[in-house]
C-alpha atoms as a PDB file:
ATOM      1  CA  UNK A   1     -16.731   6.463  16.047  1.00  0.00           C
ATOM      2  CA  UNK A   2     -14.149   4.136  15.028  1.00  0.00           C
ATOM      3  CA  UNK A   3     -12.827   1.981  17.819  1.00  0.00           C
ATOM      4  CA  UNK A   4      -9.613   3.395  18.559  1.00  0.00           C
ATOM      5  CA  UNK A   5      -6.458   1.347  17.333  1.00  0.00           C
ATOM      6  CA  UNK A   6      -3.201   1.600  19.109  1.00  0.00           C
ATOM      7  CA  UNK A   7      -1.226   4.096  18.444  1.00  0.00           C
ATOM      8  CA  UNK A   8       2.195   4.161  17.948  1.00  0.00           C
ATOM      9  CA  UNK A   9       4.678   4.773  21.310  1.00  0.00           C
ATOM     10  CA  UNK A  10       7.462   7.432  21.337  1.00  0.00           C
ATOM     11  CA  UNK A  11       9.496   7.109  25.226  1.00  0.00           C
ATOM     12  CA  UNK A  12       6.774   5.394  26.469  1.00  0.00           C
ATOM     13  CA  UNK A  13       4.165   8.156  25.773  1.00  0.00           C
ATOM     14  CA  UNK A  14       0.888   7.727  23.132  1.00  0.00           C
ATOM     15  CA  UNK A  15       1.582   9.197  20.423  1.00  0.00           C
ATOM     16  CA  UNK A  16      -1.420  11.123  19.341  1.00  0.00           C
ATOM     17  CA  UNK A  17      -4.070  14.237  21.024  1.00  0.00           C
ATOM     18  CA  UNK A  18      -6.669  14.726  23.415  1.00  0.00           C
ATOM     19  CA  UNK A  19      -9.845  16.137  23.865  1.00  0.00           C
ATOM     20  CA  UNK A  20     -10.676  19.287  21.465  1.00  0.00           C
ATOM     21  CA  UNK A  21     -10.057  22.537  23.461  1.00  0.00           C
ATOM     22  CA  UNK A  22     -12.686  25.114  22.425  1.00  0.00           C
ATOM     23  CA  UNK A  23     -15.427  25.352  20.327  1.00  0.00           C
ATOM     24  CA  UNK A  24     -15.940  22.762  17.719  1.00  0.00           C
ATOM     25  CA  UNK A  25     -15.675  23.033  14.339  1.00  0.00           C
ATOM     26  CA  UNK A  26     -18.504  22.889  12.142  1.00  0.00           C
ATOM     27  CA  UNK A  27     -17.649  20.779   9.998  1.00  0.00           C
ATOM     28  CA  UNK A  28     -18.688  16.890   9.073  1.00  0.00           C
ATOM     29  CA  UNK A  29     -15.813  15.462   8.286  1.00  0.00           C
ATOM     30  CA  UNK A  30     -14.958  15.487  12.074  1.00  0.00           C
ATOM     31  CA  UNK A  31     -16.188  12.543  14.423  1.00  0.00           C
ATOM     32  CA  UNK A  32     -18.032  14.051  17.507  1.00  0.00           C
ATOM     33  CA  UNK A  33     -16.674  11.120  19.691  1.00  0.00           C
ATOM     34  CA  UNK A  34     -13.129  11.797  18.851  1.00  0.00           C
ATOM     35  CA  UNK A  35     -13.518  15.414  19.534  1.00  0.00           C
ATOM     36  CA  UNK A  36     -14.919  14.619  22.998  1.00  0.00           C
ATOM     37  CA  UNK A  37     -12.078  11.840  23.980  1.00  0.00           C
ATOM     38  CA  UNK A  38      -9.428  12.553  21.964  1.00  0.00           C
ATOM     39  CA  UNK A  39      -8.046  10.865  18.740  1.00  0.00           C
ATOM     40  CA  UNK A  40      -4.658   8.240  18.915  1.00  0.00           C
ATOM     41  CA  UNK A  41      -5.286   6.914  15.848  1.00  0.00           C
ATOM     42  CA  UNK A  42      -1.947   6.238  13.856  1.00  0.00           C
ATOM     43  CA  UNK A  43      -2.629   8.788  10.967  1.00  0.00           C
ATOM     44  CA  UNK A  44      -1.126  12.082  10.401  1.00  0.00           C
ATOM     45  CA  UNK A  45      -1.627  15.576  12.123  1.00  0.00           C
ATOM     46  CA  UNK A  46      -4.039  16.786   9.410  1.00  0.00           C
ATOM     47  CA  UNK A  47      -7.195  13.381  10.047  1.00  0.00           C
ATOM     48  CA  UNK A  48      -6.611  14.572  13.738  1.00  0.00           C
ATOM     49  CA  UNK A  49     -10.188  14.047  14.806  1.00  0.00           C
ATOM     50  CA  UNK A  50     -11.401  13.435  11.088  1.00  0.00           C
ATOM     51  CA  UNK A  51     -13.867  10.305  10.582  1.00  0.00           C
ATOM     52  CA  UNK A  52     -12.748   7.563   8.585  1.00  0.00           C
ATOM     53  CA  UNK A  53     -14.999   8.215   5.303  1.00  0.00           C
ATOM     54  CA  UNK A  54     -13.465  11.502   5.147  1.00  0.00           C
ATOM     55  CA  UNK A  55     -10.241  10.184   5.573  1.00  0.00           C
ATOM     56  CA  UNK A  56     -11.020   7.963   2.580  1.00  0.00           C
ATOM     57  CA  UNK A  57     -12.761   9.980   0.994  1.00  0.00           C
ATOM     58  CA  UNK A  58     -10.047  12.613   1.042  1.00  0.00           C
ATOM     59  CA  UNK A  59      -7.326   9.798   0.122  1.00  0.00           C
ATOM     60  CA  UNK A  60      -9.406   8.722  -2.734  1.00  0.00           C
ATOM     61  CA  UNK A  61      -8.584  12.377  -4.442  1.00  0.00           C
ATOM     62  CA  UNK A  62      -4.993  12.325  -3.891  1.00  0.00           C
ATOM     63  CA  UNK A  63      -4.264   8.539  -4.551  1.00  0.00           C
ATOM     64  CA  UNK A  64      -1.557   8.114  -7.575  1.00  0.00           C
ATOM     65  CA  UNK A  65      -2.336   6.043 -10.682  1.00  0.00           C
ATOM     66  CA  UNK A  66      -0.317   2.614  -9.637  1.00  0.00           C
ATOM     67  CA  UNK A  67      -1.805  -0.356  -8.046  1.00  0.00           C
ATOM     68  CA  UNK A  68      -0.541  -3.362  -6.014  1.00  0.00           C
ATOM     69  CA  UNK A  69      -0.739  -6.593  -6.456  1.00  0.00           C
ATOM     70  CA  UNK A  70       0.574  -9.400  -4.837  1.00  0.00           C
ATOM     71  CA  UNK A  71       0.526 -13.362  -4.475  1.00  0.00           C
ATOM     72  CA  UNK A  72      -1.274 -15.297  -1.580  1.00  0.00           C
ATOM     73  CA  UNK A  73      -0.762 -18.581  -1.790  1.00  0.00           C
ATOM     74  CA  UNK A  74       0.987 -19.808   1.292  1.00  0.00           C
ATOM     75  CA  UNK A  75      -0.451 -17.163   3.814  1.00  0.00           C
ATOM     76  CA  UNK A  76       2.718 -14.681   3.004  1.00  0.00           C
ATOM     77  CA  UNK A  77       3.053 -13.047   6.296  1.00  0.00           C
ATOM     78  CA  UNK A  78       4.610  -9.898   4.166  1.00  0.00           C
ATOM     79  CA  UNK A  79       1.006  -8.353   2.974  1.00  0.00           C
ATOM     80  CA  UNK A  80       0.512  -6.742   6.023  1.00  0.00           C
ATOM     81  CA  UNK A  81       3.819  -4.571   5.506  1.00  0.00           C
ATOM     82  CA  UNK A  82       2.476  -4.004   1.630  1.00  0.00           C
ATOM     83  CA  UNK A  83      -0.425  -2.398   2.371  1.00  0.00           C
ATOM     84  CA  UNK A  84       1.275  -0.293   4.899  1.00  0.00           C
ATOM     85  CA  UNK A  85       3.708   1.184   2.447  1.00  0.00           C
ATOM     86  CA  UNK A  86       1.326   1.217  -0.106  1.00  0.00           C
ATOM     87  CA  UNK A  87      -1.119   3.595   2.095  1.00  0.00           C
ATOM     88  CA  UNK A  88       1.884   5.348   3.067  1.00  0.00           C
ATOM     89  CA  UNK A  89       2.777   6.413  -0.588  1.00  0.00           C
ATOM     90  CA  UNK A  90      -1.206   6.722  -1.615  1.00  0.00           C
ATOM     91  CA  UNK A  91      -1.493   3.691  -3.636  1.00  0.00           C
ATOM     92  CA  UNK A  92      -4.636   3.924  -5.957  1.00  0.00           C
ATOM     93  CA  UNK A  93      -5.512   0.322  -4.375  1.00  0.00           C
ATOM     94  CA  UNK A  94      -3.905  -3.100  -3.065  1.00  0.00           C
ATOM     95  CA  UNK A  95      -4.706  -6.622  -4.809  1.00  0.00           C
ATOM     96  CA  UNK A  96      -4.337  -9.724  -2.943  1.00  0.00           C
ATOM     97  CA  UNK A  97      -4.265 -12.527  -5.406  1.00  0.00           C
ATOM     98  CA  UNK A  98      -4.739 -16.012  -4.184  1.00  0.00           C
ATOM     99  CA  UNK A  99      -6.444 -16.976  -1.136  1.00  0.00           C
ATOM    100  CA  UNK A 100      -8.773 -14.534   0.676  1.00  0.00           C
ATOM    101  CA  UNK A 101      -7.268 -14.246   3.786  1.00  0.00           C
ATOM    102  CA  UNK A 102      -4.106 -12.478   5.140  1.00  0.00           C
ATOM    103  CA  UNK A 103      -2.379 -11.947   8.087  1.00  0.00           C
ATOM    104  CA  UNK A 104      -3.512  -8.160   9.166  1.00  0.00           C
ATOM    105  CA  UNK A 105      -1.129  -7.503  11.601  1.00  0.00           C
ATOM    106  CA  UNK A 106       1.896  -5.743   9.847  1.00  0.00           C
ATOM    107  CA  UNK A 107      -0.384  -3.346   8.055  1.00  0.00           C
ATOM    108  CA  UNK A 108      -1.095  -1.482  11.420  1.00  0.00           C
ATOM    109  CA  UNK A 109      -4.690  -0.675  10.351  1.00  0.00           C
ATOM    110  CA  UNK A 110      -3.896   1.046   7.553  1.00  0.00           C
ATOM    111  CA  UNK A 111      -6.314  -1.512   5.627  1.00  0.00           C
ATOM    112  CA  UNK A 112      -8.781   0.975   7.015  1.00  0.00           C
ATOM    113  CA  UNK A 113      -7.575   3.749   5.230  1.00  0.00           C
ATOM    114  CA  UNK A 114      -6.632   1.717   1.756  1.00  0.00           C
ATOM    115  CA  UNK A 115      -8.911   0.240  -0.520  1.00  0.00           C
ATOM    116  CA  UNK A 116      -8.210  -3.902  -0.626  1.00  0.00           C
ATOM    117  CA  UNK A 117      -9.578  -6.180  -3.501  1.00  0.00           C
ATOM    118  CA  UNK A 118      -9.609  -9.849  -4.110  1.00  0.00           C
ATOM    119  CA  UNK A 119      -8.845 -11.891  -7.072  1.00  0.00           C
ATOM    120  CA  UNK A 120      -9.099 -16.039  -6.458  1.00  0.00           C
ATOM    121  CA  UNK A 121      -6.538 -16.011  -9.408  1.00  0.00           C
ATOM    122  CA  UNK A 122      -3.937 -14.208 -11.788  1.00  0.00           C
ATOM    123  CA  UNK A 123      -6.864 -14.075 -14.781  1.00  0.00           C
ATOM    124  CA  UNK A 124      -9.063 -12.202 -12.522  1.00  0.00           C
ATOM    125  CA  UNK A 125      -6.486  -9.537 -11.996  1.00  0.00           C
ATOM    126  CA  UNK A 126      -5.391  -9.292 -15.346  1.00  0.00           C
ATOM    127  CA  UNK A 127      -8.967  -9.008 -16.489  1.00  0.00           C
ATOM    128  CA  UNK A 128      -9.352  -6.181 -13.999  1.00  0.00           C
ATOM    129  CA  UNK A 129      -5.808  -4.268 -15.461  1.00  0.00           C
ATOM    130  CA  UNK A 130      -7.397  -4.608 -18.563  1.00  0.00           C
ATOM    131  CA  UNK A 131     -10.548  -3.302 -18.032  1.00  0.00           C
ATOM    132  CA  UNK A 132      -8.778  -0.557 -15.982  1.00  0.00           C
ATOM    133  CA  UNK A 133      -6.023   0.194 -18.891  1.00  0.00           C
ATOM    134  CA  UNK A 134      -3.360  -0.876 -16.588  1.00  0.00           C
ATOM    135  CA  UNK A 135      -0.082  -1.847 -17.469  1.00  0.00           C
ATOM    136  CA  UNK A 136       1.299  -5.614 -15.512  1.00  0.00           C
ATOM    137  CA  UNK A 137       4.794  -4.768 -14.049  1.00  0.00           C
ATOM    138  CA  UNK A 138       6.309  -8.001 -12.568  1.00  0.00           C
ATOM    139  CA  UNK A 139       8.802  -7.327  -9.848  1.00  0.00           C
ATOM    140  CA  UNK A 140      11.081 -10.099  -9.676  1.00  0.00           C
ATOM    141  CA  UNK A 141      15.504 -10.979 -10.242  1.00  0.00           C
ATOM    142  CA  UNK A 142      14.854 -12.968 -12.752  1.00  0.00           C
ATOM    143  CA  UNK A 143      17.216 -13.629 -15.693  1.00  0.00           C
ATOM    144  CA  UNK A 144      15.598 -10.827 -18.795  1.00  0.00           C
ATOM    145  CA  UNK A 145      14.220  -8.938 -16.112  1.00  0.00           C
ATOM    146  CA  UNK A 146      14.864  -4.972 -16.733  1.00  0.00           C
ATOM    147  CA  UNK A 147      16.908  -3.260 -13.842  1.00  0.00           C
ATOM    148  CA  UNK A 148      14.625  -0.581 -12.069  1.00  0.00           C
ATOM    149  CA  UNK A 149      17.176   1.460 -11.371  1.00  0.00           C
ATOM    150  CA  UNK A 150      17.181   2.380 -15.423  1.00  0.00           C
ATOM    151  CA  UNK A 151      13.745   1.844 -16.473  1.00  0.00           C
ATOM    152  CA  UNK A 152      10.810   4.047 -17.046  1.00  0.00           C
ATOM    153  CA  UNK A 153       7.703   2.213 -15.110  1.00  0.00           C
ATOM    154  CA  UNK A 154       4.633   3.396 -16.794  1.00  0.00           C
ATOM    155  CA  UNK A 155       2.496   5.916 -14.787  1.00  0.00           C
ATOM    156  CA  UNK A 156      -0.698   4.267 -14.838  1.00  0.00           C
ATOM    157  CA  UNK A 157       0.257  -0.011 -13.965  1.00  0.00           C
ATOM    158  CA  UNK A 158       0.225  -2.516 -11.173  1.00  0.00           C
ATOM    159  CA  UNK A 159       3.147  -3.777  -9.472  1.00  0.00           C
ATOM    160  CA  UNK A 160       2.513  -7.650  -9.336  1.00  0.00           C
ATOM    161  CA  UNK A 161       5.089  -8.878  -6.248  1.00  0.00           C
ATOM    162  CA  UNK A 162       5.117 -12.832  -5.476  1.00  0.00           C
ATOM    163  CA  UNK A 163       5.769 -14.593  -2.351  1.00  0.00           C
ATOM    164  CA  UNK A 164       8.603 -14.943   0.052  1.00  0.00           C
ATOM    165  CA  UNK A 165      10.658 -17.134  -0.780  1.00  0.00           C
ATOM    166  CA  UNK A 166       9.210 -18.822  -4.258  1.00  0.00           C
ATOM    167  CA  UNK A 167       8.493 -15.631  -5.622  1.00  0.00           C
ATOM    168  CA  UNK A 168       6.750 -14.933  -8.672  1.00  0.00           C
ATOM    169  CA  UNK A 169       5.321 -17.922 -10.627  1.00  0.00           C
ATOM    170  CA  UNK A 170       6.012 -18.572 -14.246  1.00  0.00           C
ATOM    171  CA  UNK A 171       2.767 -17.380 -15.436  1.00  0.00           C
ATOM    172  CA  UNK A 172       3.249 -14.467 -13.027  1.00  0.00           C
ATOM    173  CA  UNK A 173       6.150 -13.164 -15.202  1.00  0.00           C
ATOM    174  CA  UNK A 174       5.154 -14.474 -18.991  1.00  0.00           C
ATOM    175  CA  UNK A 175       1.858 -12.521 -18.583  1.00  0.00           C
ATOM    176  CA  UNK A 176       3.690  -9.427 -17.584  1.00  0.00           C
ATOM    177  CA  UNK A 177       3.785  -6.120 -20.137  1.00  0.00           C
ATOM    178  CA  UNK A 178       6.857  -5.571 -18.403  1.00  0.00           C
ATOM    179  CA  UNK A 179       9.659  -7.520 -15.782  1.00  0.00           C
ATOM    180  CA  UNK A 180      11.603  -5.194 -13.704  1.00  0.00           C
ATOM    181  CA  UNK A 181      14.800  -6.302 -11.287  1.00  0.00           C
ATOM    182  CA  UNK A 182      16.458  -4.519  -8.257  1.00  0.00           C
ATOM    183  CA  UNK A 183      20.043  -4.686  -8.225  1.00  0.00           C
ATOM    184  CA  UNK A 184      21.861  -6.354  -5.446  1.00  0.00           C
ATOM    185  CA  UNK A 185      25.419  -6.420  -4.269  1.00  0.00           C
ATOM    186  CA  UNK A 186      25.802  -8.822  -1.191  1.00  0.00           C
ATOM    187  CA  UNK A 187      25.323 -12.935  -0.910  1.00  0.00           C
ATOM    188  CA  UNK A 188      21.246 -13.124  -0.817  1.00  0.00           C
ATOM    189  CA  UNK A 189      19.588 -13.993  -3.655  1.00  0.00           C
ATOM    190  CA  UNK A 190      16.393 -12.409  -2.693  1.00  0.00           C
ATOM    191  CA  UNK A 191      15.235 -10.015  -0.710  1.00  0.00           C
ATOM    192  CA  UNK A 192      12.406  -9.110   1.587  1.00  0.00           C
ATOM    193  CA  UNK A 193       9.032  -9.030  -0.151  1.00  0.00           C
ATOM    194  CA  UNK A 194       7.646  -6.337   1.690  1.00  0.00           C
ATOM    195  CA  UNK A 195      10.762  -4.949   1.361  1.00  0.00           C
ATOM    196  CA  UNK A 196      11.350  -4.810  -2.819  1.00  0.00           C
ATOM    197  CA  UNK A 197       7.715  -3.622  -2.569  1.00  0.00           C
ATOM    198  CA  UNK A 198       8.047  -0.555  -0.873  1.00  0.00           C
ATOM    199  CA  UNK A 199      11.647  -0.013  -3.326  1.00  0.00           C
ATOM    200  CA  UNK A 200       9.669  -0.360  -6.371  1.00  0.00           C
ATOM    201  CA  UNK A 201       6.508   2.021  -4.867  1.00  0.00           C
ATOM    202  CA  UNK A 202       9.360   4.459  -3.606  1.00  0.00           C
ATOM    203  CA  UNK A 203      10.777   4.422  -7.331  1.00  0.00           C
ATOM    204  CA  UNK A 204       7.307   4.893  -9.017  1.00  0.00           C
ATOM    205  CA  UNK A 205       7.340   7.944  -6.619  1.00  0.00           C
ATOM    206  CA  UNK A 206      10.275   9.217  -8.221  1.00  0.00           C
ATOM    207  CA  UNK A 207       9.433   9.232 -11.571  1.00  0.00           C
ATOM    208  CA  UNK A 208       5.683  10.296 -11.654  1.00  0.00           C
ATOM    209  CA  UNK A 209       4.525  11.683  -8.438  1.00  0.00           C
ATOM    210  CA  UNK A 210       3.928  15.797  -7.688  1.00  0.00           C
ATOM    211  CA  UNK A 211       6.575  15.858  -4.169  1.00  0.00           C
ATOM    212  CA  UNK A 212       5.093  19.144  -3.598  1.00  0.00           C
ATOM    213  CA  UNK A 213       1.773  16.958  -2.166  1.00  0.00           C
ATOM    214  CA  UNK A 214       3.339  15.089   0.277  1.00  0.00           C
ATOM    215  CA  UNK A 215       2.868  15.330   3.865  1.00  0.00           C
END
């Protein structure tokens, strides 16, 4: 069984089930051991009790056709929140480009449930979008840059975000099939990078995804 993460809190009460009441199914996707003790895992009603592989498993044939990518370079402390959001909205897979190692804590496990590669730099994940027939789409407010709000994002790409703060380098954006923007309105020049990721996802959403399969 999977060593039960916390799950989330509403009033001070687990969020989550108990012990299975009745007869078990037959059935192997579920995990004996969370059928016995119950299951406060932080994933919807319909994994109640459900191992991971079959979690995954079932993820992998509902995921959509746009990756993730984004820059590691100074430890950005906003990966954890991208892989969140990009589990939440069934992200084919999240690439972490730079160094290897990431601070795990906003993703709230869900780096179980999502599939995570590595790439030391940007050649390897361009090779890989090539390979894969994937369209680059640099997310950055940058002068050229295309708003998102009127663009069409192709349906089969990777959304390349950079870091907080710096954001993307150069080579980042010149290597891009495509440079998107999100319009602003108040003082910051920036915002979040966790943030403009899950904007960009949510837009992606939008324009290719089948609403009639979410949750």
């Amino acid at each position: 069984m999977d060593e039960q993460e916390p799950g989330p809190t509403e009033w001070g009460t687990t969020v989550g089930v108990g012990p299975w009441e009745g007869p078990w199914p037959d059935d192997e996707r579920y995990d004996p051991e969370l059928l016995a003790h119950g299951d406060r895992r932080n994933v919807v009603d319909e994994y109640r009790y459900w191992r991971r592989e079959a979690i995954v498993a079932d993820l992998d044939r509902r995921r959509h056709g746009f990756h993730v990518a984004i820059e590691n370079f100074q430890h950005d402390h906003n990966i954890g929140t991208v892989v969140r959001t990009a589990n939440a909205f069934a992200a084919r897979a999240v690439h972490i480009v730079g160094r290897r190692r990431w601070n795990r804590r906003g993703a709230m496990v869900t780096d179980r449930y999502q599939h995570v590669h590595h790439h030391p730099d940007l050649e390897s994940l361009r090779a890989y979008a090539r390979e894969h027939s994937l369209a680059v789409v640099a997310v950055d407010n940058t002068q050229g840059s295309r708003p998102i709000e009127r663009t069409a994002l192709p349906e089969r790409c990777v959304l390349l975000f950079g870091q907080e703060g710096p954001g993307l380098r150069d080579e980042s954006r010149e290597g891009a099939d495509l440079v998107v923007s999100i319009a602003q309105f108040g003082s910051t020049r920036s915002i979040n990078a966790g943030v403009a990721a899950g904007i960009v996802m949510h837009t992606w959403i939008e324009q290719h995804a089948d609403l009639a399969t979410a949750w």
